[in-house]
N, C-alpha and C. Protein backbone atom coordinates (compact mmCIF):
# COMPACT_ATOMS: atom_id res chain seq x y z
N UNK A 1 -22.46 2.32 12.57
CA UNK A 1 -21.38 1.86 11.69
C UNK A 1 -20.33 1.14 12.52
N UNK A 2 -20.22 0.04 12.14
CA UNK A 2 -19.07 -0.98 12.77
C UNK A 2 -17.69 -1.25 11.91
N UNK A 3 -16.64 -0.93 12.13
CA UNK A 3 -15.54 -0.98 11.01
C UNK A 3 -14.27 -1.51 12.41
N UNK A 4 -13.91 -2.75 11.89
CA UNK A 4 -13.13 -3.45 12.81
C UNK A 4 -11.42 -3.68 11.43
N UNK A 5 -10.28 -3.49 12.14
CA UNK A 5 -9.01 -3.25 11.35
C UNK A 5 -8.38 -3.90 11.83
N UNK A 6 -7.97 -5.51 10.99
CA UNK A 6 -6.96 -6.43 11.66
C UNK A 6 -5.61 -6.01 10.94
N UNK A 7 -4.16 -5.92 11.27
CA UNK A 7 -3.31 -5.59 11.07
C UNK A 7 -2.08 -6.86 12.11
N UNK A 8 -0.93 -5.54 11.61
CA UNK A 8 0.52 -6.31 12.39
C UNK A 8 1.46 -5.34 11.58
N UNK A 9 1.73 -4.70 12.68
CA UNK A 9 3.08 -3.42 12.53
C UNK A 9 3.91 -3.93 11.69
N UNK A 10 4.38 -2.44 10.85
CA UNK A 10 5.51 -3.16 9.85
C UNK A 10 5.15 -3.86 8.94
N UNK A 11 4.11 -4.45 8.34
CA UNK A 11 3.25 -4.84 7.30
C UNK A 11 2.90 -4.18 6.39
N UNK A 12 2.19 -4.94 5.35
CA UNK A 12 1.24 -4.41 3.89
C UNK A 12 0.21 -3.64 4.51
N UNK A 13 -0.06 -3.70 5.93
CA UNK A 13 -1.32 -3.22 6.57
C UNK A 13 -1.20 -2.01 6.96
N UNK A 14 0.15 -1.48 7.05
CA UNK A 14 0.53 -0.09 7.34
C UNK A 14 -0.29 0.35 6.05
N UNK A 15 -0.28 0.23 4.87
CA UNK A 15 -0.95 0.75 4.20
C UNK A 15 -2.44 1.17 4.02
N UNK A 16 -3.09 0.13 4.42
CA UNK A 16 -4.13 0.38 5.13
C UNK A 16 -4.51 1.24 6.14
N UNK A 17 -3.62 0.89 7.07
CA UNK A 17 -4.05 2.17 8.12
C UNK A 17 -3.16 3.58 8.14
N UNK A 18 -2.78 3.84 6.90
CA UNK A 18 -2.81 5.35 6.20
C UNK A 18 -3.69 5.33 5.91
N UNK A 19 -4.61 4.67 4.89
CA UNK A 19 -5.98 5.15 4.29
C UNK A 19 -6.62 5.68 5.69
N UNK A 20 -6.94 4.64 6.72
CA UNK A 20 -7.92 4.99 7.50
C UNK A 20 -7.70 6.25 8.65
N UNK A 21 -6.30 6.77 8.49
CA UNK A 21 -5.86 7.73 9.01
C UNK A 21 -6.11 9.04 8.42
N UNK A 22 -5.98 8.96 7.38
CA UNK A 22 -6.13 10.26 6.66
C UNK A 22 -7.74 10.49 6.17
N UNK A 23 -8.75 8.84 6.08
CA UNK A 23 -10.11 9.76 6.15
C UNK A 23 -10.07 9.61 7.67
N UNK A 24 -9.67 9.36 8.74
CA UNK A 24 -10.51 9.72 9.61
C UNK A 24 -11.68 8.98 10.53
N UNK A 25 -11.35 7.94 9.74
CA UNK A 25 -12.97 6.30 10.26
C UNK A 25 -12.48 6.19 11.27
N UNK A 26 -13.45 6.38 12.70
CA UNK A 26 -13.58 5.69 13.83
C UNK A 26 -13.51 4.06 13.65
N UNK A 27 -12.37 3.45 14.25
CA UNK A 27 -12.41 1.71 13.68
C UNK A 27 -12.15 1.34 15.10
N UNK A 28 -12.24 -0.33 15.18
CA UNK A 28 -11.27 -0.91 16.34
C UNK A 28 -10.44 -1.81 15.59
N UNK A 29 -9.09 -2.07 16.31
CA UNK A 29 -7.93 -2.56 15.63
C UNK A 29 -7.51 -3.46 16.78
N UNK A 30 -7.22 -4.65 15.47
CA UNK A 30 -7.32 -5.81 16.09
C UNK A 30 -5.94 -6.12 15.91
N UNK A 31 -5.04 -6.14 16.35
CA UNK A 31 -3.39 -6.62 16.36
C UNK A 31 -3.10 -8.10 16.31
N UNK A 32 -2.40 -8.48 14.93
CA UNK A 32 -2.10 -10.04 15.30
C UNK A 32 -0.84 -9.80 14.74
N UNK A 33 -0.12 -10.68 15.80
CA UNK A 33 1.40 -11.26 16.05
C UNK A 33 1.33 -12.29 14.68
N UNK A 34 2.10 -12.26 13.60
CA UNK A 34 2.48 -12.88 12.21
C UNK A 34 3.29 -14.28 12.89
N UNK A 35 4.26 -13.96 13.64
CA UNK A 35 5.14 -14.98 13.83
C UNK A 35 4.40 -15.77 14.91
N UNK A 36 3.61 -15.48 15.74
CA UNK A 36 3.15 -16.37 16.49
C UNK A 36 1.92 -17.14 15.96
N UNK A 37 1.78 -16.95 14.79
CA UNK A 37 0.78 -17.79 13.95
C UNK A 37 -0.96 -17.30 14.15
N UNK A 38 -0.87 -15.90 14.31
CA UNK A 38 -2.30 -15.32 14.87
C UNK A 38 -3.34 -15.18 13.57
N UNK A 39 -2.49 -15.22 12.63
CA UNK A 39 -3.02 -15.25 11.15
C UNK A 39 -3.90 -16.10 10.64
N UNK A 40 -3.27 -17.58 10.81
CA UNK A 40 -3.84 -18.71 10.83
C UNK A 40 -4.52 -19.71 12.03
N UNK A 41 -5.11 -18.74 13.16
CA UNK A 41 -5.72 -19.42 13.92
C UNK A 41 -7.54 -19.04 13.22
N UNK A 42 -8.29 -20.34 13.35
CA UNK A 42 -9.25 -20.44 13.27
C UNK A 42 -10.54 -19.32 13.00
N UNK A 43 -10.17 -18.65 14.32
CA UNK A 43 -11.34 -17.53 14.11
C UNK A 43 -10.64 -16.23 13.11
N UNK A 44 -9.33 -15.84 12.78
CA UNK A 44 -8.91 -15.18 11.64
C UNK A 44 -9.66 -15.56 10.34
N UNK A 45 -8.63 -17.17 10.64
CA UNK A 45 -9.44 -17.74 8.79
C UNK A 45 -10.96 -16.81 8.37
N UNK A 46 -11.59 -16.99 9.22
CA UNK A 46 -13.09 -16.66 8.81
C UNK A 46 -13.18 -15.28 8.13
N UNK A 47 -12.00 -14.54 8.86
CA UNK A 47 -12.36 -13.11 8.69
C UNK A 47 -11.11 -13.16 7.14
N UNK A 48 -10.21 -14.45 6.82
CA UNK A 48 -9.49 -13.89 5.83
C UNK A 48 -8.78 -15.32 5.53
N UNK A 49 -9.53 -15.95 4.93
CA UNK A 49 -8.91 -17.18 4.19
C UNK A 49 -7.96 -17.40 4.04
N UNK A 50 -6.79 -16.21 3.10
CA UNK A 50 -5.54 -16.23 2.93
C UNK A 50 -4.43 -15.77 4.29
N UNK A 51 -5.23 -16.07 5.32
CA UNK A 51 -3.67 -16.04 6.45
C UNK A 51 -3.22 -14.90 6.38
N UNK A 52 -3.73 -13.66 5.63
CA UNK A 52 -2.67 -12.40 6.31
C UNK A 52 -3.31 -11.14 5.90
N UNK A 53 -2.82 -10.12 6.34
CA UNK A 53 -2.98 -8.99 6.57
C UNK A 53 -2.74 -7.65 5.27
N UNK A 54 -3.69 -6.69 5.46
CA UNK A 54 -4.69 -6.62 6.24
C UNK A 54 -6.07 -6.71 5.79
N UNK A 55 -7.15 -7.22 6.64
CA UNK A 55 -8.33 -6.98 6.22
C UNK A 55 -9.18 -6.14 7.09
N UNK A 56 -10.11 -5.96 7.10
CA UNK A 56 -11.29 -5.11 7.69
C UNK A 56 -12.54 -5.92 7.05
N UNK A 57 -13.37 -5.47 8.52
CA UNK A 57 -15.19 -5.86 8.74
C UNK A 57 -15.86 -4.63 8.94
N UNK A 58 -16.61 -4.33 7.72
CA UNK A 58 -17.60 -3.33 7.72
C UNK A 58 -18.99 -3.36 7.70
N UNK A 59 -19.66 -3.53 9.06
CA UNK A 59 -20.79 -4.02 9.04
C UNK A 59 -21.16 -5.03 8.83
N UNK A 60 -20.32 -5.86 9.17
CA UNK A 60 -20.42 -7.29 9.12
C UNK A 60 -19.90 -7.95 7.64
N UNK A 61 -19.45 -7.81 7.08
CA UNK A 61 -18.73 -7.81 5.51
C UNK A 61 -17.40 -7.85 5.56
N UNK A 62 -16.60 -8.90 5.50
CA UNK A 62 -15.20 -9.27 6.11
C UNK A 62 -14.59 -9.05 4.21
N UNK A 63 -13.50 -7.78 4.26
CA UNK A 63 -13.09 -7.54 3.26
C UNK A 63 -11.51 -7.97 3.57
N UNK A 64 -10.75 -8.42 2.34
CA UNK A 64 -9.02 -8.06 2.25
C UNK A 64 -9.07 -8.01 1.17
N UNK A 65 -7.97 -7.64 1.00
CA UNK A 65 -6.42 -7.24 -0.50
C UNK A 65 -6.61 -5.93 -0.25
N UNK A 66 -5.27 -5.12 0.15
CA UNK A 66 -5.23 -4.11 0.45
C UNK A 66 -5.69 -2.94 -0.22
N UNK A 67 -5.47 -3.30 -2.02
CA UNK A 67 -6.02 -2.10 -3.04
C UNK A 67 -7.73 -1.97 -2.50
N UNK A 68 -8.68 -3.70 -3.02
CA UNK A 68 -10.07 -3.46 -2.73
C UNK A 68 -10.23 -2.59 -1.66
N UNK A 69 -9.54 -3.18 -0.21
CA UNK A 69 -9.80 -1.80 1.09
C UNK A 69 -10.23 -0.55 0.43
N UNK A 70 -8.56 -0.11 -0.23
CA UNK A 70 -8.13 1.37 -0.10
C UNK A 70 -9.56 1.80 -1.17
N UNK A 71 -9.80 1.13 -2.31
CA UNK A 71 -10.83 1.19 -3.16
C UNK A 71 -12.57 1.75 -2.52
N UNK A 72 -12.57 0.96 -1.53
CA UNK A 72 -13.67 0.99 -1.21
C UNK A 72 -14.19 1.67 0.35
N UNK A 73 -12.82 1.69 0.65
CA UNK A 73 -12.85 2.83 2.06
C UNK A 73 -12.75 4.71 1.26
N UNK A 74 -11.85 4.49 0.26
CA UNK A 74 -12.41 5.49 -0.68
C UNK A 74 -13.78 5.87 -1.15
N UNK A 75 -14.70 5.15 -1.59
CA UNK A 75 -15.97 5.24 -2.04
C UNK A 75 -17.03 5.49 -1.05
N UNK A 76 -16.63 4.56 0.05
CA UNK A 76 -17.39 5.14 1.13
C UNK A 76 -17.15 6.60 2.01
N UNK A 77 -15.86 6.69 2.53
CA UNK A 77 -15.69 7.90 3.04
C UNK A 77 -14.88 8.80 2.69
N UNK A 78 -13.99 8.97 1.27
CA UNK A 78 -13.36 9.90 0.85
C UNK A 78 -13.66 10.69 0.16
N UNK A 79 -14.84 10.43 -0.83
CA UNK A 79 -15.76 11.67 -1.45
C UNK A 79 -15.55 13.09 -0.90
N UNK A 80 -16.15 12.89 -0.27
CA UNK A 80 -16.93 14.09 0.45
C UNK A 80 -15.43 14.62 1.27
N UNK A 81 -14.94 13.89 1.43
CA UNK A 81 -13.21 14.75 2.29
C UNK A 81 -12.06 15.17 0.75
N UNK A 82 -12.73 14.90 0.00
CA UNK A 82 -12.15 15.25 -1.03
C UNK A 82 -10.93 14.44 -1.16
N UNK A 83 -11.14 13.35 -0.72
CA UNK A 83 -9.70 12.14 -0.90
C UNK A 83 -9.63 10.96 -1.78
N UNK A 84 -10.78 11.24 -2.90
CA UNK A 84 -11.20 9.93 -3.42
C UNK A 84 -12.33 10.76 -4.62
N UNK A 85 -11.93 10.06 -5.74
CA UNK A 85 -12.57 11.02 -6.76
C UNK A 85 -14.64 10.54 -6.56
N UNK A 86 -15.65 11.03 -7.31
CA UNK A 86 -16.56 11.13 -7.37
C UNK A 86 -16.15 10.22 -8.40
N UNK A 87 -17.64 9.00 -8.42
CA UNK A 87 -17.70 8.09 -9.85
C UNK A 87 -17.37 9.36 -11.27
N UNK A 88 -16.52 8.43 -12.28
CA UNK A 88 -16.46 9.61 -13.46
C UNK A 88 -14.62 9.16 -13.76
N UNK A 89 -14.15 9.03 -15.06
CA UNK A 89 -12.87 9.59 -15.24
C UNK A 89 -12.01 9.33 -14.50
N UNK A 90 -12.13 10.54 -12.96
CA UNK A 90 -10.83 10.57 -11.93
C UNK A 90 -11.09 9.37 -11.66
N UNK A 91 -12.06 8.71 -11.19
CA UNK A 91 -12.34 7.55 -10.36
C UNK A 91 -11.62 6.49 -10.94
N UNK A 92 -11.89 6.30 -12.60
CA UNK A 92 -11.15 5.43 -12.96
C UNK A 92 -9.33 5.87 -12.59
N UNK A 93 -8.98 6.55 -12.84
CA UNK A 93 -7.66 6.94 -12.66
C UNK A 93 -7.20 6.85 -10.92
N UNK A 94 -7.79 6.64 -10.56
CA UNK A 94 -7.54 6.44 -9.41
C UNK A 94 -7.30 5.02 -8.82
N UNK A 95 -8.41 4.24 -9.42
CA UNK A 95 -8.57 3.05 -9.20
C UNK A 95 -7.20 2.23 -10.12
N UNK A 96 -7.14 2.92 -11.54
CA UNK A 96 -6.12 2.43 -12.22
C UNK A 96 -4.46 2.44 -11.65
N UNK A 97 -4.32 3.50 -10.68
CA UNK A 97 -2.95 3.69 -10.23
C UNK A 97 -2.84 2.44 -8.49
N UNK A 98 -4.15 2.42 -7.95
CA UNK A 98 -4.05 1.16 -7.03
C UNK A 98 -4.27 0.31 -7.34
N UNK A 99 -4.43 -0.64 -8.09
CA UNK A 99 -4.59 -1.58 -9.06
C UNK A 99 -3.66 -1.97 -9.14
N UNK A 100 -2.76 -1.02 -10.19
CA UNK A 100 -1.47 -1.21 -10.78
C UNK A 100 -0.16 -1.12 -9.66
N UNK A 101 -0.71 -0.83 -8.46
CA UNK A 101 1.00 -1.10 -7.36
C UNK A 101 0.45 -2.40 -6.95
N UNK A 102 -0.26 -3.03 -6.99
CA UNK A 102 -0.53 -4.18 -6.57
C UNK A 102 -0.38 -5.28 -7.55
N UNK A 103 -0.76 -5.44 -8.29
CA UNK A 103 -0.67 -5.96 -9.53
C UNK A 103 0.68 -6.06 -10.17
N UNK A 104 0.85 -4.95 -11.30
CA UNK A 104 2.20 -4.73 -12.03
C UNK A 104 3.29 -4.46 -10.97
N UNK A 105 3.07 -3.70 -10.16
CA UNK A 105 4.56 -3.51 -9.52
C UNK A 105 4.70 -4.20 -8.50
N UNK A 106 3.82 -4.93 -7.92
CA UNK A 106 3.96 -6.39 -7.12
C UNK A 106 4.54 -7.13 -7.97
N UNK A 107 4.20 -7.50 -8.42
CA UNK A 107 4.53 -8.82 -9.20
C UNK A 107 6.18 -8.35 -9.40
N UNK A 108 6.45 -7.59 -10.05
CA UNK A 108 7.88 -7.47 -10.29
C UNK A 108 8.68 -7.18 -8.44
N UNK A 109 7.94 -6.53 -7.91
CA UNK A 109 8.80 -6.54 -6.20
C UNK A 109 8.58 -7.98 -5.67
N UNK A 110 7.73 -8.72 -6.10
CA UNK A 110 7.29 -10.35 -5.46
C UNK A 110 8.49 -11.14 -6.07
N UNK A 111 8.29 -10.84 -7.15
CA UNK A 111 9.81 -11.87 -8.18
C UNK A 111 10.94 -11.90 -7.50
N UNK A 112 10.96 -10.17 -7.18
CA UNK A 112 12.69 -9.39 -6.86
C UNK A 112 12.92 -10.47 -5.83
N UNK A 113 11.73 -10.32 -4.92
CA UNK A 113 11.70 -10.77 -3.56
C UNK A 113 12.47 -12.71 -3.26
N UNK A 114 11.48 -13.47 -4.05
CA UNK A 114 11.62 -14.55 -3.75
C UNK A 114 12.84 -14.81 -4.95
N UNK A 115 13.77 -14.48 -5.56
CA UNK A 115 14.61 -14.26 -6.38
C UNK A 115 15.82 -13.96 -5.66
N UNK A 116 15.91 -13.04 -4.19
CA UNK A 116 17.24 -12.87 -3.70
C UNK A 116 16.37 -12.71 -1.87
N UNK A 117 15.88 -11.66 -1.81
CA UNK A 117 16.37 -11.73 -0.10
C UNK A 117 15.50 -12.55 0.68
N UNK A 118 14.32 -12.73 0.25
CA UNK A 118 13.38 -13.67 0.31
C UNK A 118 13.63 -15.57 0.31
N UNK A 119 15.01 -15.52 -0.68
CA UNK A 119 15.10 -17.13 -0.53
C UNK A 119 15.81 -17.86 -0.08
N UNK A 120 15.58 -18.92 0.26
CA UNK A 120 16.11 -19.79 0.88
C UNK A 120 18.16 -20.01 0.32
N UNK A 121 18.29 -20.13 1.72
CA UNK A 121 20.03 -20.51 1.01
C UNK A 121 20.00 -20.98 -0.13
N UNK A 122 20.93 -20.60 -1.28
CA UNK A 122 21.41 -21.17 -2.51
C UNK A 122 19.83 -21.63 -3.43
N UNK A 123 18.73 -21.15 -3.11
CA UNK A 123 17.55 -21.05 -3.64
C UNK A 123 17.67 -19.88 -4.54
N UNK A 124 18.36 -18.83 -4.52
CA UNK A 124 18.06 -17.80 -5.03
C UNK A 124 18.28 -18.23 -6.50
N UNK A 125 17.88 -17.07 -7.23
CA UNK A 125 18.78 -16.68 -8.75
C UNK A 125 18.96 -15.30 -9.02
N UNK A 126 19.95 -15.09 -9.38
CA UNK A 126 20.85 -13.96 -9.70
C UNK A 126 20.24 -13.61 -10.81
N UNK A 127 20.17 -14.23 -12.14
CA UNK A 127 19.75 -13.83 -13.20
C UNK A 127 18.13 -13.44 -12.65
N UNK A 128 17.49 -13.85 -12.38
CA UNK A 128 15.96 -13.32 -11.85
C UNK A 128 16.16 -12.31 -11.41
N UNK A 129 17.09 -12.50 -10.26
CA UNK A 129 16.92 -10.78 -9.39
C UNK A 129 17.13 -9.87 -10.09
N UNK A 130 18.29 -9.72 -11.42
CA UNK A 130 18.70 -8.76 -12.15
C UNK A 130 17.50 -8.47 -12.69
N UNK A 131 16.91 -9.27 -13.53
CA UNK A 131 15.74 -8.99 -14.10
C UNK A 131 14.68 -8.40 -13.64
N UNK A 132 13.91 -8.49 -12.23
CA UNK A 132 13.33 -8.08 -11.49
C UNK A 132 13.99 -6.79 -11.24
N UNK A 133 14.90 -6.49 -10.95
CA UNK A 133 15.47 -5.46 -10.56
C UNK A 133 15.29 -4.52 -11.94
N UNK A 134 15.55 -4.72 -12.94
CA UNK A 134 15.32 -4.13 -14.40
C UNK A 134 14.12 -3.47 -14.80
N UNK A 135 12.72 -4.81 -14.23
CA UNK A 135 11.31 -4.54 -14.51
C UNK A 135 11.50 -3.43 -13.26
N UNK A 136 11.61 -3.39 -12.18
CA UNK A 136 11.25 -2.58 -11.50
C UNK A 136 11.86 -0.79 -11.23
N UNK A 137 12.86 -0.88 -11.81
CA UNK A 137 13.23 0.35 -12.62
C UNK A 137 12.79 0.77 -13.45
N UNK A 138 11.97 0.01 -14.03
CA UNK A 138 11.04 0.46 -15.42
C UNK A 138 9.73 0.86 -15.22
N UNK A 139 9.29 -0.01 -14.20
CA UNK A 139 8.10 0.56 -13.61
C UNK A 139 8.31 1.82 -12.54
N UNK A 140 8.97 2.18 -12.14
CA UNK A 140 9.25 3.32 -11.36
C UNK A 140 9.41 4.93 -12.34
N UNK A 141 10.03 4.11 -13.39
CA UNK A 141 10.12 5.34 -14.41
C UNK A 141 9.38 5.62 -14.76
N UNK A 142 7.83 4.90 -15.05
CA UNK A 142 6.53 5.24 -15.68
C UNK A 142 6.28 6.16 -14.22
N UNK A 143 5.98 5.74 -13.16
CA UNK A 143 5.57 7.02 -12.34
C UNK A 143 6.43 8.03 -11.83
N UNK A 144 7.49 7.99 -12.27
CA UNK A 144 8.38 9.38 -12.57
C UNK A 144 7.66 10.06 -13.34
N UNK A 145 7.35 9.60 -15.17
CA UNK A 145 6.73 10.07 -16.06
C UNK A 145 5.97 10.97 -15.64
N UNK A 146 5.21 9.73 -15.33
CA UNK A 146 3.28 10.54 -14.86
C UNK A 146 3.59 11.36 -13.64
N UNK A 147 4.07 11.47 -12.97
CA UNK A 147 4.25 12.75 -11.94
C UNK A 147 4.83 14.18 -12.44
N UNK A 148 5.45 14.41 -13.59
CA UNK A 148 5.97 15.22 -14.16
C UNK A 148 5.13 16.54 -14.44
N UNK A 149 5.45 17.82 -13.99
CA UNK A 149 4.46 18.69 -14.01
C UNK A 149 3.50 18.41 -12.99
N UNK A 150 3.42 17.51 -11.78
CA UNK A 150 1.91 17.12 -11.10
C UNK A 150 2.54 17.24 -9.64
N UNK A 151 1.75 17.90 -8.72
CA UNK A 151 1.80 17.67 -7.81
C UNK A 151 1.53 16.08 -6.69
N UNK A 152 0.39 15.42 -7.48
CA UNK A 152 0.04 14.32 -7.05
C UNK A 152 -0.19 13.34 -8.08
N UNK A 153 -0.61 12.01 -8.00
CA UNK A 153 -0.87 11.19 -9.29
C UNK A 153 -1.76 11.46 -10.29
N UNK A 154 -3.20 12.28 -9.30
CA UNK A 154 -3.91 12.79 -9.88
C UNK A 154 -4.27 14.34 -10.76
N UNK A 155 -3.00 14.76 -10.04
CA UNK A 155 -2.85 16.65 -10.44
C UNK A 155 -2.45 17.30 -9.07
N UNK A 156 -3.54 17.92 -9.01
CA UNK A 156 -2.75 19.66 -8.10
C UNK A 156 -3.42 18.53 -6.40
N UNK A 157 -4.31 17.90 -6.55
CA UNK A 157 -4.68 17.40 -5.25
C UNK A 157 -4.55 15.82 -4.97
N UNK A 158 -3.97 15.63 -3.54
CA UNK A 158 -3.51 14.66 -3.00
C UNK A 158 -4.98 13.67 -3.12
N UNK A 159 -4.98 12.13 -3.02
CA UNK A 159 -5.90 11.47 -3.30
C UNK A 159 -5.22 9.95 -2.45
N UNK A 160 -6.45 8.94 -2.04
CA UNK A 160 -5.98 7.83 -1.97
C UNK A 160 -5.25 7.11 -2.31
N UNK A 161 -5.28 6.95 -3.97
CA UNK A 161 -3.92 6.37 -4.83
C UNK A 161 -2.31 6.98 -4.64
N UNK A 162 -2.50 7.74 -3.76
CA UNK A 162 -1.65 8.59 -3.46
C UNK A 162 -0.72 7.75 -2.01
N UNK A 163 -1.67 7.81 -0.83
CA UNK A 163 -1.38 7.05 0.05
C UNK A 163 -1.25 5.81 -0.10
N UNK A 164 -1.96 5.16 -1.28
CA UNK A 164 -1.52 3.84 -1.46
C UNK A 164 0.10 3.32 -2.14
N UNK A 165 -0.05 4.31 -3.04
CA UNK A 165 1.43 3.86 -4.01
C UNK A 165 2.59 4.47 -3.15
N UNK A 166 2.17 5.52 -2.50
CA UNK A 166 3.81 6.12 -1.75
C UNK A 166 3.72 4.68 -0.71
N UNK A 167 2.98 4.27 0.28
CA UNK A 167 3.39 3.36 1.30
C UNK A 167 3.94 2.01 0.26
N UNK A 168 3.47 1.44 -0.41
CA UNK A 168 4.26 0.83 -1.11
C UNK A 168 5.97 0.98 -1.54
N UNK A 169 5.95 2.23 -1.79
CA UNK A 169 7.26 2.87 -2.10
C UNK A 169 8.43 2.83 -1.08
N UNK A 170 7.50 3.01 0.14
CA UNK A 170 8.14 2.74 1.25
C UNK A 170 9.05 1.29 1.55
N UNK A 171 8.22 0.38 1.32
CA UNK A 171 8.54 -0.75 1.28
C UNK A 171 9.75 -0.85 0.20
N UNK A 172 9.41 -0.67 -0.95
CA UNK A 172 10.57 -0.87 -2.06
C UNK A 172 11.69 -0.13 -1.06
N UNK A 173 11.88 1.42 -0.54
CA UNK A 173 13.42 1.71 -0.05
C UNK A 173 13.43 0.97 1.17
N UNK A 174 12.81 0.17 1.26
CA UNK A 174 13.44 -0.78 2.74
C UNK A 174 13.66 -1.87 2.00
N UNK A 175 13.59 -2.28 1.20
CA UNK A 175 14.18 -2.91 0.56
C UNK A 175 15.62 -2.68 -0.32
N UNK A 176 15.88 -1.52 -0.32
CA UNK A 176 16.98 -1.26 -0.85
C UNK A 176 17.07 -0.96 -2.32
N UNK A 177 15.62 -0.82 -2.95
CA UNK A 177 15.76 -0.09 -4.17
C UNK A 177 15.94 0.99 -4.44
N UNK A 178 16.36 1.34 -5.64
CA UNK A 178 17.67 2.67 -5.89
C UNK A 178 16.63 3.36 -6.27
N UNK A 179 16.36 4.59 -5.45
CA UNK A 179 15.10 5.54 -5.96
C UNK A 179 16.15 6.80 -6.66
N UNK A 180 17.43 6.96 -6.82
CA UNK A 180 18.17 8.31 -6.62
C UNK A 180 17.91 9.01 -8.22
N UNK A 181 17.84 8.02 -9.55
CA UNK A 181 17.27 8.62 -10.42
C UNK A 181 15.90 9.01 -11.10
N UNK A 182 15.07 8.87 -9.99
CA UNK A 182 13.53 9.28 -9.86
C UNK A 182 13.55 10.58 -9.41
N UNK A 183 13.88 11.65 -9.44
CA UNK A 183 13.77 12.80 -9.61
C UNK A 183 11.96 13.27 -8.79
N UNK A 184 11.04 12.90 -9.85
CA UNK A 184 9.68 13.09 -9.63
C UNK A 184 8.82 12.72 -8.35
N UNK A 185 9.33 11.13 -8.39
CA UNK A 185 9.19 10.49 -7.86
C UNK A 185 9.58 10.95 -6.44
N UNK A 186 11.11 11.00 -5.98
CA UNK A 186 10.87 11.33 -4.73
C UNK A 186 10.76 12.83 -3.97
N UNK A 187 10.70 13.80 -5.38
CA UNK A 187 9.59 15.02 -4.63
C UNK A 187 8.36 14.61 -4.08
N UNK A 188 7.30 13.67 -4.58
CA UNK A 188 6.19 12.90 -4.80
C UNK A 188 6.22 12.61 -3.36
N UNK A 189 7.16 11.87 -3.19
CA UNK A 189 6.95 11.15 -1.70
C UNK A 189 7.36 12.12 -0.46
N UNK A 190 8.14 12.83 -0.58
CA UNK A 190 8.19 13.95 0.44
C UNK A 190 7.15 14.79 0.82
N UNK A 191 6.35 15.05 -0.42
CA UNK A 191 5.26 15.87 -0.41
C UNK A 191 4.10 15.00 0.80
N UNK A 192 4.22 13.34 -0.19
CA UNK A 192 2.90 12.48 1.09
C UNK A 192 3.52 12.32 2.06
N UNK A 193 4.90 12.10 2.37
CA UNK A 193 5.20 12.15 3.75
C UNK A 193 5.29 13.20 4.75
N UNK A 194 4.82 14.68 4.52
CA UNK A 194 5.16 15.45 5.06
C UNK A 194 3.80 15.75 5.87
N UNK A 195 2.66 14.75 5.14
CA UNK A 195 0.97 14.79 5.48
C UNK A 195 1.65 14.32 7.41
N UNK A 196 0.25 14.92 8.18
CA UNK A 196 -0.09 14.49 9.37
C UNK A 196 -0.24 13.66 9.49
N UNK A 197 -0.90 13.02 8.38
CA UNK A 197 -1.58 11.60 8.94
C UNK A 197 -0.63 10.25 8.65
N UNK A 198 0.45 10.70 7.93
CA UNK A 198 1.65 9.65 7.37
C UNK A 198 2.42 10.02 8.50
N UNK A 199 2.73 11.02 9.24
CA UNK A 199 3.33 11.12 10.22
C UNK A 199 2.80 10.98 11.55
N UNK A 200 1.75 10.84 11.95
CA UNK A 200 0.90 10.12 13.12
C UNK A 200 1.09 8.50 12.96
N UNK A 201 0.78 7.70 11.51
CA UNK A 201 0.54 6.24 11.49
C UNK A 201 2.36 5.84 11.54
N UNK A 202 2.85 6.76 10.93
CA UNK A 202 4.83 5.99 10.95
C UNK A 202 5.39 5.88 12.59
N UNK A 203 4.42 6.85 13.28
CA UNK A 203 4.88 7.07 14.49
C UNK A 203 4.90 6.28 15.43
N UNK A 204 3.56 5.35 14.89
CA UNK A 204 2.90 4.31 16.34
C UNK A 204 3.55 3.34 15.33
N UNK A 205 3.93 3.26 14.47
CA UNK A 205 4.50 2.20 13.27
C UNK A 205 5.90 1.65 14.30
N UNK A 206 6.87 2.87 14.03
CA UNK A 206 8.15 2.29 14.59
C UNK A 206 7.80 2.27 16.16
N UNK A 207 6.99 2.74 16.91
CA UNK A 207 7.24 2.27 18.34
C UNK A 207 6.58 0.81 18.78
N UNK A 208 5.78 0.52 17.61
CA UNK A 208 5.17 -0.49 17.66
C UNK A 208 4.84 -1.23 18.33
């Protein structure tokens, strides 16, 4: 088994390499510098058309978008570690909650983004950001909801969609979104941050 992990500290790829921390995959990790244009040199492209991070090669099968990863590094090795549901039901629910931070609550953190801190001098708009800022309080409240009574997204046990949507989350409070009336929510994330393996990958994260 060959499993190669291109990344760049401080990235969407941190997310990724929680997944691969917490199952456990022997990988090699390939570090590229963003600002020095390591993204878009030639032999990257091949491994990732779109210029960025992160992807992985599994046996010769050059995958990105961080959900497919987490999706399918699930299917392959989280079964059996009990980190990733068996085809059936959970599976969909699982797949439905990484999906949806990528998707729905991207899109509204992508808006926020290129709307205020993201844009260019006097590029911004105010009315967007509010709005963005609105959708994304709204979407935060649905997984307040659904965490209610639950230890994890899925119930009493921690799961991939788990490591996927909290590192995301992460990103939103570095960004400066107001988590303080999520209640659920940030029991939720204390609980995944208190894992070994979120605290091994944050570690080599900030020394970077």
């Amino acid at each position: 088994m060959s499993l190669i992990f291109y990344y760049a500290p401080m990235s969407t790829a941190t997310l990724t390499a929680l997944v691969l921390e917490e199952l456990g995959v022997p990988h090699d990790r390939k570090k590229l510098d963003l600002k020095a244009g390591d993204a878009k040199k030639p032999e990257y492209l091949k491994v990732n058309p779109n210029a960025k991070v992160p992807a992985i090669i599994h046996d010769g099968v050059a995958m990105w978008e961080s959900s497919a990863i987490t999706m399918y590094l699930g299917e392959q090795f989280g079964v059996a570690k009990g980190l990733y549901p068996a085809p059936g039901p959970k599976r969909g629910e699982a797949m439905k909650w990484i999906a949806w931070t990528n998707v729905t609550l991207g899109e509204a953190v992508y808006r926020r983004g290129h709307s205020g801190e993201w844009a260019a001098p006097e590029a911004g708009s105010p009315k967007m950001l509010e709005q963005a800022n609105k959708d994304i309080a709204e979407l935060l409240g649905i997984v307040d909801a659904s965490l209610a009574g639950k230890e994890y997204l899925l119930g009493a046990e921690y799961t991939l969609a788990d490591t996927h949507l909290n590192s995301f989350c992460d990103w939103l409070r570095h960004s400066q979104i107001d988590f303080s009336t999520f209640a659920n929510v940030n029991a939720w994330t204390a609980r995944c941050t208190a894992r070994p393996a979120y605290q091994r990958v944050m570690a080599v994260e900030m020394g970077k």
